[in-house]
N, C-alpha and C. Protein backbone atom coordinates (compact mmCIF):
# COMPACT_ATOMS: atom_id res chain seq x y z
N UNK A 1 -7.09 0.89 10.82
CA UNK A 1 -6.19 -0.14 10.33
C UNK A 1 -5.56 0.33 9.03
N UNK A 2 -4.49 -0.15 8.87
CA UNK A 2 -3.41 0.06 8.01
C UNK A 2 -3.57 -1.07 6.63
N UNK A 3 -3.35 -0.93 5.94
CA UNK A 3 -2.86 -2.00 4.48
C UNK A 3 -1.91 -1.24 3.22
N UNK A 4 -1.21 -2.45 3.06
CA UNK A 4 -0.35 -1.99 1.61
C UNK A 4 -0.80 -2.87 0.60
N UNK A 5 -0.96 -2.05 -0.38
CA UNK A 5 -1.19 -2.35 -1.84
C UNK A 5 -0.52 -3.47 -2.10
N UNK A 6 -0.94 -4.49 -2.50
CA UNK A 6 0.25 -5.42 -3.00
C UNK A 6 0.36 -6.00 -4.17
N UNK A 7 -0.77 -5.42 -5.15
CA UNK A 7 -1.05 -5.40 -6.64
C UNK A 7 -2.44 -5.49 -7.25
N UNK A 8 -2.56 -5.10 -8.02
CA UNK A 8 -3.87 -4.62 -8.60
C UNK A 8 -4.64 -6.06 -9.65
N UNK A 9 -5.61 -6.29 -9.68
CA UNK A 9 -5.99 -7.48 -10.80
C UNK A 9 -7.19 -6.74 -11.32
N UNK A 10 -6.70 -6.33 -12.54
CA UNK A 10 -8.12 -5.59 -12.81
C UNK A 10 -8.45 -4.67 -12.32
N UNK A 11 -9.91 -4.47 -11.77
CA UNK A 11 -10.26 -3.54 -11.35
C UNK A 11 -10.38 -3.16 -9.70
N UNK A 12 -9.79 -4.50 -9.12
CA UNK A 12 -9.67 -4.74 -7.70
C UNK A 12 -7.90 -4.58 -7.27
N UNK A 13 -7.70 -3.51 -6.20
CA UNK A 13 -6.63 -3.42 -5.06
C UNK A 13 -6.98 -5.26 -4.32
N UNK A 14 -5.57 -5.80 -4.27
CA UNK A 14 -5.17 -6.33 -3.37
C UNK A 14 -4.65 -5.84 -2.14
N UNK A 15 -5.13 -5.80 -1.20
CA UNK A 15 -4.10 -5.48 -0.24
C UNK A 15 -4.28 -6.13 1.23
N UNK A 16 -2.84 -6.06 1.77
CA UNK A 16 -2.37 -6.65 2.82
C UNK A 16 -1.83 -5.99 3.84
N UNK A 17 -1.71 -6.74 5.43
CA UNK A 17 -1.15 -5.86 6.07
C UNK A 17 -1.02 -7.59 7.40
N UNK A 18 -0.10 -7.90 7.36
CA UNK A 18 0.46 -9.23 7.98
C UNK A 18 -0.24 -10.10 7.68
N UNK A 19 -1.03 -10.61 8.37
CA UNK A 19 -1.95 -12.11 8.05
C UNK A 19 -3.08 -11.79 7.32
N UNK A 20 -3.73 -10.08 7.44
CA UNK A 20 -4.85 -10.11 6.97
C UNK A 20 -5.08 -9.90 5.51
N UNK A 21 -5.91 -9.84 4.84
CA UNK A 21 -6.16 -9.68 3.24
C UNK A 21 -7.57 -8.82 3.07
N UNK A 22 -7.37 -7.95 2.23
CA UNK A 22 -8.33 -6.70 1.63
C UNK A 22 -8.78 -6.51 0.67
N UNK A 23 -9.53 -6.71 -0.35
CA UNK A 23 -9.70 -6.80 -1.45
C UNK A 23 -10.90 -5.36 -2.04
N UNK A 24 -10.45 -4.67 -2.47
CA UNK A 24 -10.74 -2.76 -2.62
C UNK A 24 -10.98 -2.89 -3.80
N UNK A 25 -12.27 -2.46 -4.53
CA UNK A 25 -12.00 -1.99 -5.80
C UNK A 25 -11.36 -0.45 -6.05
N UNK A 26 -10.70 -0.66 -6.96
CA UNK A 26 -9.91 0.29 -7.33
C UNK A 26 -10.23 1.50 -7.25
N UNK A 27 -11.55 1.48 -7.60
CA UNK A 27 -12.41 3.03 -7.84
C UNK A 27 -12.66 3.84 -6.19
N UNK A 28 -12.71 3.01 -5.27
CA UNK A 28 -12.72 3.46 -4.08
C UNK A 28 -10.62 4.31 -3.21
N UNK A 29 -9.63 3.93 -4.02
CA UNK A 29 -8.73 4.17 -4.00
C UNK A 29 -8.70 5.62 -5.03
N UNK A 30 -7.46 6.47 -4.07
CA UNK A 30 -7.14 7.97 -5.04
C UNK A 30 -6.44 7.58 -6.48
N UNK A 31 -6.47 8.16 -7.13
CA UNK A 31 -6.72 7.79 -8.54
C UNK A 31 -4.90 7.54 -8.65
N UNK A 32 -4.06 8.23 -7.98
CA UNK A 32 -2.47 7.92 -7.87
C UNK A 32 -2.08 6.63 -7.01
N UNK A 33 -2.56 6.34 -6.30
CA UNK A 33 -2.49 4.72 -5.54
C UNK A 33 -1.82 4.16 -6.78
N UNK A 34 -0.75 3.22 -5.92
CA UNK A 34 0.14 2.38 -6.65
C UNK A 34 0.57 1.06 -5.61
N UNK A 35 0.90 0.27 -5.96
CA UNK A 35 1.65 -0.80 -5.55
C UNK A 35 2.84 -0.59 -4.57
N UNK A 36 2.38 -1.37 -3.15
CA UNK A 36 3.29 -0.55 -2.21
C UNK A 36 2.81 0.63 -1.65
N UNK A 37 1.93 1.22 -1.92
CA UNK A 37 1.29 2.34 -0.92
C UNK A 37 0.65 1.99 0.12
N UNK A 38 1.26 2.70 1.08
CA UNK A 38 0.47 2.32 2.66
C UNK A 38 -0.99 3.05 2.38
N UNK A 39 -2.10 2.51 2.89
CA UNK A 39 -3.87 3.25 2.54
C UNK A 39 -4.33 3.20 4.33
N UNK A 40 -4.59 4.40 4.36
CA UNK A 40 -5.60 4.25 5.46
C UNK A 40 -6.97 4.23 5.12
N UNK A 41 -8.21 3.70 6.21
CA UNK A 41 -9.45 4.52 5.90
C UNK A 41 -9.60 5.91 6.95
N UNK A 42 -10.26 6.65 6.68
CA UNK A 42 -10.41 7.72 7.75
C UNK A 42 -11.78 8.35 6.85
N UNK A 43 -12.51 8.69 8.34
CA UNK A 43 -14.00 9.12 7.54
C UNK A 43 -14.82 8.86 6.26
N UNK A 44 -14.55 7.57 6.33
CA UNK A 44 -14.92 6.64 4.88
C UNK A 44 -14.67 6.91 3.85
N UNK A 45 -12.98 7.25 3.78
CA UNK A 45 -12.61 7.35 2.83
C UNK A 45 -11.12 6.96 2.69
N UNK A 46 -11.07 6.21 1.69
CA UNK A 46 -9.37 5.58 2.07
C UNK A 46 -8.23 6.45 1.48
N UNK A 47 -7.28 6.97 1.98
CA UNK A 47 -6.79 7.52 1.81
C UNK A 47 -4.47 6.96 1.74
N UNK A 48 -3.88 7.68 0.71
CA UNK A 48 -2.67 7.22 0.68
C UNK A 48 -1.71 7.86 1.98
N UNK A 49 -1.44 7.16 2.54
CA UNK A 49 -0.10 7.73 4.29
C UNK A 49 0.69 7.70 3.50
N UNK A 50 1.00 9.56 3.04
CA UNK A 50 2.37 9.33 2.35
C UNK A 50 3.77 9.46 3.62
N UNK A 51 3.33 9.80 4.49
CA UNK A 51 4.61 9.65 5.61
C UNK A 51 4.78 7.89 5.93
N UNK A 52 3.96 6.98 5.86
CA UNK A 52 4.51 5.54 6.14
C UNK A 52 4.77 4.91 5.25
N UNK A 53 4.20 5.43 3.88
CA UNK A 53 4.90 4.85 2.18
C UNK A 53 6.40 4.89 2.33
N UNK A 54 6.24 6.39 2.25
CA UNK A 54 7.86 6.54 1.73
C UNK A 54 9.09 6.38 3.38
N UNK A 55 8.63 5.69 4.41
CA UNK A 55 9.25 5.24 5.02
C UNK A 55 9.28 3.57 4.89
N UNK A 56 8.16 3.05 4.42
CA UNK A 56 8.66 1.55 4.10
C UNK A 56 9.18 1.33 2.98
N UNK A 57 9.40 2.34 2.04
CA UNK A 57 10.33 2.61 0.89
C UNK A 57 11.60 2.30 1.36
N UNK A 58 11.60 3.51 2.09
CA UNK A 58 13.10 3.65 2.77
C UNK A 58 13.97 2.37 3.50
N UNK A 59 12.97 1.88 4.11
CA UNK A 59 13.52 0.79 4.75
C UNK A 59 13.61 -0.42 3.68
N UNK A 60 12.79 -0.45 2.81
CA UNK A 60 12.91 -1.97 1.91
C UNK A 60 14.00 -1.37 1.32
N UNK A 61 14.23 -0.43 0.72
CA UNK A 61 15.55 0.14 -0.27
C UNK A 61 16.75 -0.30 0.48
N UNK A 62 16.66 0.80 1.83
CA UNK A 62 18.10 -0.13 2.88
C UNK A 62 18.36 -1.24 3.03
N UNK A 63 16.99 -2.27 2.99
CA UNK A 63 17.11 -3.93 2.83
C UNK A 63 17.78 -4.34 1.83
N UNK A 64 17.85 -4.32 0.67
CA UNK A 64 17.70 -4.40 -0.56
C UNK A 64 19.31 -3.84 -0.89
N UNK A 65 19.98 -2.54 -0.67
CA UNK A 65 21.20 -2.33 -0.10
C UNK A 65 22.40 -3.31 0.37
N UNK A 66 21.61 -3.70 1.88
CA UNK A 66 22.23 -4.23 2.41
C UNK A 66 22.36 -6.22 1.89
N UNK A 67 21.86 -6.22 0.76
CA UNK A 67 21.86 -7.60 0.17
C UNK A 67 22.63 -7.40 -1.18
N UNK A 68 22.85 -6.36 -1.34
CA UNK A 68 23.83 -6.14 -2.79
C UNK A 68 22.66 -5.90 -3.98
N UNK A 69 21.82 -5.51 -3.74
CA UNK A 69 21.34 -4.73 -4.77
C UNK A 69 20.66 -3.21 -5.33
């Protein structure tokens, strides 16, 4: 399963991925994790998908574009 970062409180990752909710402490995240990073787990270890980041980049940017900003 998939989740994006959706902001940090402290020392805990929020994160989300449609209805569900994740709550990560931070220290278990790569030390570059940011807000908006897609995280996988894989072999118990969560890791940043930089190929589906910087494509939901891409697409919120084109959104975001296409609304005049």
């Amino acid at each position: 399963m998939i989740y994006i970062i959706d902001r940090f409180e402290e020392d805990t990752a929020v994160c989300e991925y449609g209805d569900k909710r994740l709550n990560l402490p931070r220290s278990l995240l790569p030390e570059n994790a940011k807000e908006g990073d897609v995280i996988q787990r894989k072999n118990s270890v969560w890791r940043i998908d930089e190929e589906r980041t910087v494509k939901r980049r891409e697409l919120i940017a084109e959104k975001m574009r296409k609304l005049g900003f």
